[in-house]
N, C-alpha and C. Protein backbone atom coordinates (compact mmCIF):
# COMPACT_ATOMS: atom_id res chain seq x y z
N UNK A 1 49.62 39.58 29.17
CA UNK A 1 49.53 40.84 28.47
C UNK A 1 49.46 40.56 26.98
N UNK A 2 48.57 41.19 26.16
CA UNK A 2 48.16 41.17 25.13
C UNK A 2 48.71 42.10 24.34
N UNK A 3 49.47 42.32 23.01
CA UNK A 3 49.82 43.54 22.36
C UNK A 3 49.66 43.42 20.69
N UNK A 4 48.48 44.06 20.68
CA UNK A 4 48.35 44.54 19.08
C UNK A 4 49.15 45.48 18.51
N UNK A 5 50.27 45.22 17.32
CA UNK A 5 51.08 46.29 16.27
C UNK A 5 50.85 46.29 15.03
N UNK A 6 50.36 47.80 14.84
CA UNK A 6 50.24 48.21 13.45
C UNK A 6 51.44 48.96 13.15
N UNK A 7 52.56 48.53 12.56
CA UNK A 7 53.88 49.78 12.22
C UNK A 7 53.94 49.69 11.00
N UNK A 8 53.73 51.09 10.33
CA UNK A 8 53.68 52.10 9.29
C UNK A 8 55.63 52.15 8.74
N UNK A 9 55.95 52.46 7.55
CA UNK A 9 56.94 52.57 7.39
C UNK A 9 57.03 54.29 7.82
N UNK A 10 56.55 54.44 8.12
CA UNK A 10 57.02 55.89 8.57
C UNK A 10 57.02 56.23 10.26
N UNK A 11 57.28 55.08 11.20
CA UNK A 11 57.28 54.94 12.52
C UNK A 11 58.29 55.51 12.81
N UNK A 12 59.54 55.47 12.33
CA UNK A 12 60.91 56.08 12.80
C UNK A 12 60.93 57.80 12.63
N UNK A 13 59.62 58.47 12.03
CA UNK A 13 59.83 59.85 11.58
C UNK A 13 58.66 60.28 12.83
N UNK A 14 58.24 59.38 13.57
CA UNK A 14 56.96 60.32 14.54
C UNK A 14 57.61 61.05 15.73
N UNK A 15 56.81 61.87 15.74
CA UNK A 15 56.96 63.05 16.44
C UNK A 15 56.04 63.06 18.06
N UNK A 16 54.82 62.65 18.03
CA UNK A 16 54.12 62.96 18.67
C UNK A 16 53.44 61.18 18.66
N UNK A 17 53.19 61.01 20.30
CA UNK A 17 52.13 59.77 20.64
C UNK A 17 50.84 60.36 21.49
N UNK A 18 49.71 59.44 21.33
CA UNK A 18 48.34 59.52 21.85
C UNK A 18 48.07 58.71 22.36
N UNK A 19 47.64 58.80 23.51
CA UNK A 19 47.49 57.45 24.44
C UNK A 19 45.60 57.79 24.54
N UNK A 20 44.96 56.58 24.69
CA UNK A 20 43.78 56.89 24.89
C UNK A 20 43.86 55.28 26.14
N UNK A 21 43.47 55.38 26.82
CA UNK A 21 43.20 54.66 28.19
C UNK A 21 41.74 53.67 28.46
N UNK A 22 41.57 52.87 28.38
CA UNK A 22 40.02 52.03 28.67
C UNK A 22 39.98 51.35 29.70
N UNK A 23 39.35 50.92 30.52
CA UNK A 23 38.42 50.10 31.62
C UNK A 23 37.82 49.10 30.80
N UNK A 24 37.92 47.63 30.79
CA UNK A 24 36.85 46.88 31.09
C UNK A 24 36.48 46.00 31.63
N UNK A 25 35.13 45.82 31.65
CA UNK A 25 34.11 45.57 32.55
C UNK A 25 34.66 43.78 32.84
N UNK A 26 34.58 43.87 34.55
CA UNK A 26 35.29 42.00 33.82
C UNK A 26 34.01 41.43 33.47
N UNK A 27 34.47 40.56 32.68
CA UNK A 27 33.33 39.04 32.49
C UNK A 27 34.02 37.59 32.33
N UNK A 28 33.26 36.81 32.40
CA UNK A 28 33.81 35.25 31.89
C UNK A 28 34.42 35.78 30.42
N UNK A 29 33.58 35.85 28.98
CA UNK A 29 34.37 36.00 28.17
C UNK A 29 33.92 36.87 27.59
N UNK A 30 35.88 37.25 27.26
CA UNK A 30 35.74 38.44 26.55
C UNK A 30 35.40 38.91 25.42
N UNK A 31 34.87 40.10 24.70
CA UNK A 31 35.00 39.93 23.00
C UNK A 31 36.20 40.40 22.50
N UNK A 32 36.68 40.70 21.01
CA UNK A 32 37.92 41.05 20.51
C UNK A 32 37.75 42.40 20.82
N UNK A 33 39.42 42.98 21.03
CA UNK A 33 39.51 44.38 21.35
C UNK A 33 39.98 45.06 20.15
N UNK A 34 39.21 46.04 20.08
CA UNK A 34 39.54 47.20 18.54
C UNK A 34 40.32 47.83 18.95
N UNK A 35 41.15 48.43 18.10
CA UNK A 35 41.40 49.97 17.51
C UNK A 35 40.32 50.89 18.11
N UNK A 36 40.20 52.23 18.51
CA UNK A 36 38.95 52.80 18.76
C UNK A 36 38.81 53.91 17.87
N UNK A 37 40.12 54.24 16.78
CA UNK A 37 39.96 55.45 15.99
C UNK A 37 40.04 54.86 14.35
N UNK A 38 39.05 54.78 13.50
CA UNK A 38 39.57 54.02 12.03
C UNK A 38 39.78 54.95 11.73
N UNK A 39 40.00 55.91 10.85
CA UNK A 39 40.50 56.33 9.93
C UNK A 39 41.13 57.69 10.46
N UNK A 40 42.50 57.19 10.77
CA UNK A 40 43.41 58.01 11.37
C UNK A 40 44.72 58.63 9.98
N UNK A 41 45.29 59.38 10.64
CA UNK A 41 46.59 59.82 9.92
C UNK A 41 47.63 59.66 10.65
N UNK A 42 47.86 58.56 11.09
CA UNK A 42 49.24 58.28 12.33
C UNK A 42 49.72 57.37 11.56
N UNK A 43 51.26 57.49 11.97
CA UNK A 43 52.25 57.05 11.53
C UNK A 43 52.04 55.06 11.49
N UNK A 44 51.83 54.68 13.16
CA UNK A 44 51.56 53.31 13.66
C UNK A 44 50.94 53.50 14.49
N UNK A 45 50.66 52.25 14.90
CA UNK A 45 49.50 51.84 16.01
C UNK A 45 49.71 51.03 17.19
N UNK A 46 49.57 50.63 17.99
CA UNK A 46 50.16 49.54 19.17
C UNK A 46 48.85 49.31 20.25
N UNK A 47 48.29 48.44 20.63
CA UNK A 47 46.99 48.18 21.39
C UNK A 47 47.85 47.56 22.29
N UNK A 48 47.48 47.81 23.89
CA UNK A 48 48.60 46.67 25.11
C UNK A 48 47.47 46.67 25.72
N UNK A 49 46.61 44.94 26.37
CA UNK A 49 45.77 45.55 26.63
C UNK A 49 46.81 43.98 28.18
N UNK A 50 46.51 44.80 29.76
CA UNK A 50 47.01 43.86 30.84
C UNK A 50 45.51 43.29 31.48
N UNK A 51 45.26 42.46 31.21
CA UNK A 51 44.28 41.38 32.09
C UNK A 51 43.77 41.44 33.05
N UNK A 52 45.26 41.72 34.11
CA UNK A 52 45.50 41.70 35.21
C UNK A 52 44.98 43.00 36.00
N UNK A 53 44.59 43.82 35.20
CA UNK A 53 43.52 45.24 35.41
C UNK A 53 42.54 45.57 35.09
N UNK A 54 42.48 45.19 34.06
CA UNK A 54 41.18 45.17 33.28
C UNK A 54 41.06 46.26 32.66
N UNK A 55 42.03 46.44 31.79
CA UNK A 55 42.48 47.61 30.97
C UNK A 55 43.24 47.70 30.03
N UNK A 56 43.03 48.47 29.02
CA UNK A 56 43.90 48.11 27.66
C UNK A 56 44.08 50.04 27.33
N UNK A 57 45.40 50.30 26.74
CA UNK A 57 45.50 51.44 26.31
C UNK A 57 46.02 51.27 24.81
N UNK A 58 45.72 52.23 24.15
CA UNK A 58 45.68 52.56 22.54
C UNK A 58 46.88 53.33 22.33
N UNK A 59 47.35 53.19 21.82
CA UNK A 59 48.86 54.45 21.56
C UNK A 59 48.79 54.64 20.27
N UNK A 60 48.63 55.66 19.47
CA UNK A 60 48.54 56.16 17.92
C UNK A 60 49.92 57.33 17.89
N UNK A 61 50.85 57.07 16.65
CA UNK A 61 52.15 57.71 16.77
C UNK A 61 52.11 58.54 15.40
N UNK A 62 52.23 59.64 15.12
CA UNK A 62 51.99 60.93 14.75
C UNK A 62 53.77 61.72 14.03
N UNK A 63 53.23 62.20 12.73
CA UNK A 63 54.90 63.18 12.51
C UNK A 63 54.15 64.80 12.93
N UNK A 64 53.57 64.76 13.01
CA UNK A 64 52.57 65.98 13.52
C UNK A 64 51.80 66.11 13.96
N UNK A 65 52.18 67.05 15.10
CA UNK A 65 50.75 67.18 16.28
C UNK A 65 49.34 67.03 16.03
N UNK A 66 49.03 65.89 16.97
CA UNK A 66 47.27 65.80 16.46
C UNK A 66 46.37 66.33 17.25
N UNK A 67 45.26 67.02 16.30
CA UNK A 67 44.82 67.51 16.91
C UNK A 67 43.86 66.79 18.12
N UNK A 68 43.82 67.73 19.59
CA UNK A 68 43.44 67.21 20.54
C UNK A 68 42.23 66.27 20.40
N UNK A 69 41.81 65.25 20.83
CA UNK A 69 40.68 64.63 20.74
C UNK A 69 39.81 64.70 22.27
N UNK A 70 38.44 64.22 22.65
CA UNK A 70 38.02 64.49 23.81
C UNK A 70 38.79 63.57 24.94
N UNK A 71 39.46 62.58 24.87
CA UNK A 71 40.01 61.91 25.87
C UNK A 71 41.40 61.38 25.51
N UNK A 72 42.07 61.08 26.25
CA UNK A 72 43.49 61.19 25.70
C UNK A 72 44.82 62.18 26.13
N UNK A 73 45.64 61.61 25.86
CA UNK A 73 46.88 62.36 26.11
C UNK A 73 48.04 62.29 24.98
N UNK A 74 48.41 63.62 24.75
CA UNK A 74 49.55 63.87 23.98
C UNK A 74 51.23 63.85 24.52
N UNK A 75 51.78 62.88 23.90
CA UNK A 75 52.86 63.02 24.72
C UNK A 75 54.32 63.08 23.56
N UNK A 76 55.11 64.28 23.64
CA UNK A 76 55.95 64.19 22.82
C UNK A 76 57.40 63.57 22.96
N UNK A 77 57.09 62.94 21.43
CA UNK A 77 58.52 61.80 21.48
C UNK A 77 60.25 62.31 21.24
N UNK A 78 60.68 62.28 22.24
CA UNK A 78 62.16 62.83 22.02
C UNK A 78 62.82 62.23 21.50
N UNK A 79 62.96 60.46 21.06
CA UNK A 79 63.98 60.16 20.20
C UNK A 79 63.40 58.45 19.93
N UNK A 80 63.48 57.51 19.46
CA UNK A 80 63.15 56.66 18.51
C UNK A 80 64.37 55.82 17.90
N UNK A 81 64.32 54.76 18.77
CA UNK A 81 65.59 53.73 18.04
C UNK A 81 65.15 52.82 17.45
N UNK A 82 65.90 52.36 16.50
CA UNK A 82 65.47 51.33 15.51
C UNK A 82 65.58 50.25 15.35
């Protein structure tokens, strides 16, 4: 398992996470996995991508509700330890 972190000093104040979900395609080799949103207003960032499925999900963490995007899920954060 693979895990990309972008943490913002303002990670401990988010409110709201976005999960966006991917498939990919297997091959011999892979290329590098992005970010899929640049120029966001989220707090941090976290990429987990498992091998073993062939799938990687995006999590973008928010002090305010974002607005819906076409794919994705909003899921609100009840508490945040440090």
């Amino acid at each position: 398992m693979l895990i990309t972190c972008c943490f913002g000093k303002d990670f401990n104040l988010s409110k709201f996470a976005f999960e966006i979900e991917h498939e990919i395609t297997p091959m011999e080799q892979m290329k590098a996995i992005n970010f899929s949103l640049e120029k966001d207003d989220c707090t941090s960032k976290v990429l987990i991508y498992n091998p073993d499925k062939w799938k990687y999900v995006e999590y973008y963490f928010y002090k305010d509700r974002p607005i819906k995007k076409t794919i994705g899920k909003i899921y609100s954060i009840l508490h945040l330890s440090q």
